[in-house]
C-alpha atoms as a PDB file:
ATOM      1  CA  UNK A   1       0.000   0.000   0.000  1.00  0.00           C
ATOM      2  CA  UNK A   2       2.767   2.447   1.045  1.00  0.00           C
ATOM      3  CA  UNK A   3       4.410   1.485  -2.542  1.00  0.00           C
ATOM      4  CA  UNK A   4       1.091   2.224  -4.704  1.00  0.00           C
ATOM      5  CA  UNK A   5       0.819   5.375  -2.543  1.00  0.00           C
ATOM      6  CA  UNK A   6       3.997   6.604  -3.353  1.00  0.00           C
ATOM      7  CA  UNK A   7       3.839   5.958  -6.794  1.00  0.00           C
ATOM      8  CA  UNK A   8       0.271   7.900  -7.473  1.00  0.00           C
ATOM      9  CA  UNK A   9       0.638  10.921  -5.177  1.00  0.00           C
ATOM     10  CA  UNK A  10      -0.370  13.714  -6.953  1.00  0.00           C
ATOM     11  CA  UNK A  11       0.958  17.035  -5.987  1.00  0.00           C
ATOM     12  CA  UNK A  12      -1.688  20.146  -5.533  1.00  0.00           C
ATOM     13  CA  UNK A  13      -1.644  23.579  -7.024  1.00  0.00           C
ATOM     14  CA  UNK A  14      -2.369  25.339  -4.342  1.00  0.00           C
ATOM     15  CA  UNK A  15       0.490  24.753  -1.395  1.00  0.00           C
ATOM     16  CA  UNK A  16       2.609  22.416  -3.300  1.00  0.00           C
ATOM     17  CA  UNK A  17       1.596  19.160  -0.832  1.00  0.00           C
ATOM     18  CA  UNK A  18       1.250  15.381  -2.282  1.00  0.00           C
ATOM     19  CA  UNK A  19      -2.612  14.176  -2.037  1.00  0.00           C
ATOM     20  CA  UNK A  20      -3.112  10.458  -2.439  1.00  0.00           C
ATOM     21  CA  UNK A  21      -5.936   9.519  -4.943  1.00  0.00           C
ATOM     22  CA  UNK A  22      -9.178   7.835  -3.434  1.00  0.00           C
ATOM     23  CA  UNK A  23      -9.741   3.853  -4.076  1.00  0.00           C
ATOM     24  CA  UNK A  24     -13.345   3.957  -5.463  1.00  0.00           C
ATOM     25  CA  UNK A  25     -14.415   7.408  -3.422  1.00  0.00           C
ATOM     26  CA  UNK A  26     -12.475   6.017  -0.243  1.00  0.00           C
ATOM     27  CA  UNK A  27      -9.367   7.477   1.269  1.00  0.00           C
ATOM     28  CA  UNK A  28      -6.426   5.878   1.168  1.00  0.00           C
ATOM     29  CA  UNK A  29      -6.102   7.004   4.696  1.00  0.00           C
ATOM     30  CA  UNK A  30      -9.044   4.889   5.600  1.00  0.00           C
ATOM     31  CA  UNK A  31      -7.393   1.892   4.187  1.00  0.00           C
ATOM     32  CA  UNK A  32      -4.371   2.033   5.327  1.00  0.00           C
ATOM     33  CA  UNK A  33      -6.070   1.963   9.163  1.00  0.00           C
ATOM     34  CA  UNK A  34      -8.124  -0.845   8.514  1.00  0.00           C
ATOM     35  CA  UNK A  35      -5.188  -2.682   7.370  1.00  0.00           C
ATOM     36  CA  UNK A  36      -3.004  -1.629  10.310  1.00  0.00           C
ATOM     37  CA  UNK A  37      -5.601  -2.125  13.263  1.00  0.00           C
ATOM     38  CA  UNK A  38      -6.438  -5.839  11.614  1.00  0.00           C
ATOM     39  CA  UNK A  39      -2.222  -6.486  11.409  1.00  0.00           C
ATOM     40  CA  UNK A  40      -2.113  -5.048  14.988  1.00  0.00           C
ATOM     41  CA  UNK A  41      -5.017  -7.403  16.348  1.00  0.00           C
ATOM     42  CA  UNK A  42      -3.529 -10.237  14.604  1.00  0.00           C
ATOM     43  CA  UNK A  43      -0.114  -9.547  16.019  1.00  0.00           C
ATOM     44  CA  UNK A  44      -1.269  -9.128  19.873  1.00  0.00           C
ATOM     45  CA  UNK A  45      -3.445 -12.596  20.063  1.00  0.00           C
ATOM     46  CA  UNK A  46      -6.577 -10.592  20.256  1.00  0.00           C
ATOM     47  CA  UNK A  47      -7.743 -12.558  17.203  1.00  0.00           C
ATOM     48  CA  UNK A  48      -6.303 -15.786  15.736  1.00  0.00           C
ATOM     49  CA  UNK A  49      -8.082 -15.485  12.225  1.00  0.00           C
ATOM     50  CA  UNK A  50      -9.979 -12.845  10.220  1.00  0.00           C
ATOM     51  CA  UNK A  51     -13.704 -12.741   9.997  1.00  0.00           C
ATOM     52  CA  UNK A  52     -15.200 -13.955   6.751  1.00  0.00           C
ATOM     53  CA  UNK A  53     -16.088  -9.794   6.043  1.00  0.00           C
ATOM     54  CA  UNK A  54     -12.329  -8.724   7.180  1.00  0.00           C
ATOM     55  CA  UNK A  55     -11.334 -11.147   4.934  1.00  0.00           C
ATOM     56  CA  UNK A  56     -12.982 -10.268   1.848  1.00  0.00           C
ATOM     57  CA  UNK A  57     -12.335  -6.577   2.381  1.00  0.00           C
ATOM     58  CA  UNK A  58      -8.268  -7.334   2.619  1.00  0.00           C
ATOM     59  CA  UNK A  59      -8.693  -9.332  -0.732  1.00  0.00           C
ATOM     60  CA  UNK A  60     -10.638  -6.302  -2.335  1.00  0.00           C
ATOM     61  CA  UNK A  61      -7.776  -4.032  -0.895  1.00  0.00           C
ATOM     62  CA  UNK A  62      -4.883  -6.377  -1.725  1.00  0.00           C
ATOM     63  CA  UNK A  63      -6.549  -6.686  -5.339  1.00  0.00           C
ATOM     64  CA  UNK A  64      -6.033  -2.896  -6.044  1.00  0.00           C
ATOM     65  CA  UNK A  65      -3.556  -1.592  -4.185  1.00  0.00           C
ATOM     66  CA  UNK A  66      -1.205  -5.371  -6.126  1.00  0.00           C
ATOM     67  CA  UNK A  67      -1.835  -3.660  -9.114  1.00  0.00           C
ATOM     68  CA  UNK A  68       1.744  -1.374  -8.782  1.00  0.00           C
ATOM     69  CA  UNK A  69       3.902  -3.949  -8.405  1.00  0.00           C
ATOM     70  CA  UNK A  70       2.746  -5.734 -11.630  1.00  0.00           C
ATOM     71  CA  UNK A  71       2.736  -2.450 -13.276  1.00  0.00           C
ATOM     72  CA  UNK A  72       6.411  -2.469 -11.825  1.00  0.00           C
ATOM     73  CA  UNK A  73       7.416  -6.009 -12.959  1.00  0.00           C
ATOM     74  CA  UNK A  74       6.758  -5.135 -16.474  1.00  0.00           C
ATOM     75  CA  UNK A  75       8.956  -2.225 -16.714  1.00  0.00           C
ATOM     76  CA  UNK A  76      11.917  -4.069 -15.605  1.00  0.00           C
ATOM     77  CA  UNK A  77      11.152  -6.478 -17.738  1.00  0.00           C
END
């Protein structure tokens, strides 16, 4: 995620700052915490395995956010 992020900051006219495009109207912001809290529970015991709507929502995320690295496997190709 930090990767993709990276790669499609866009920088604004008006004070020069990087914003990071939305993933179907949701911040990448918003992401990135979901993924972090789950990775946190997961790490501290609280949980020992995602719940079946956890899991489908990291396999939507990991499904667009994946897309950069293929993108990046073909240029060094």
């Amino acid at each position: 995620m930090l990767h993709w992020a990276e790669d499609n900051k866009i920088r604004t006219k008006r004070n020069g700052d990087y914003e990071i495009p939305q993933r179907n109207g949701v911040d990448w912001k918003s992401d990135f915490k979901f993924v972090t809290k789950l990775d946190s529970m997961l790490a501290d015991g609280l949980d020992d395995k995602l719940k079946k709507k956890e899991m489908k929502m990291c396999n939507e995320l990991y499904k667009f956010y994946s897309q950069i690295y293929i993108k990046d496997i073909l240029r060094k190709k």
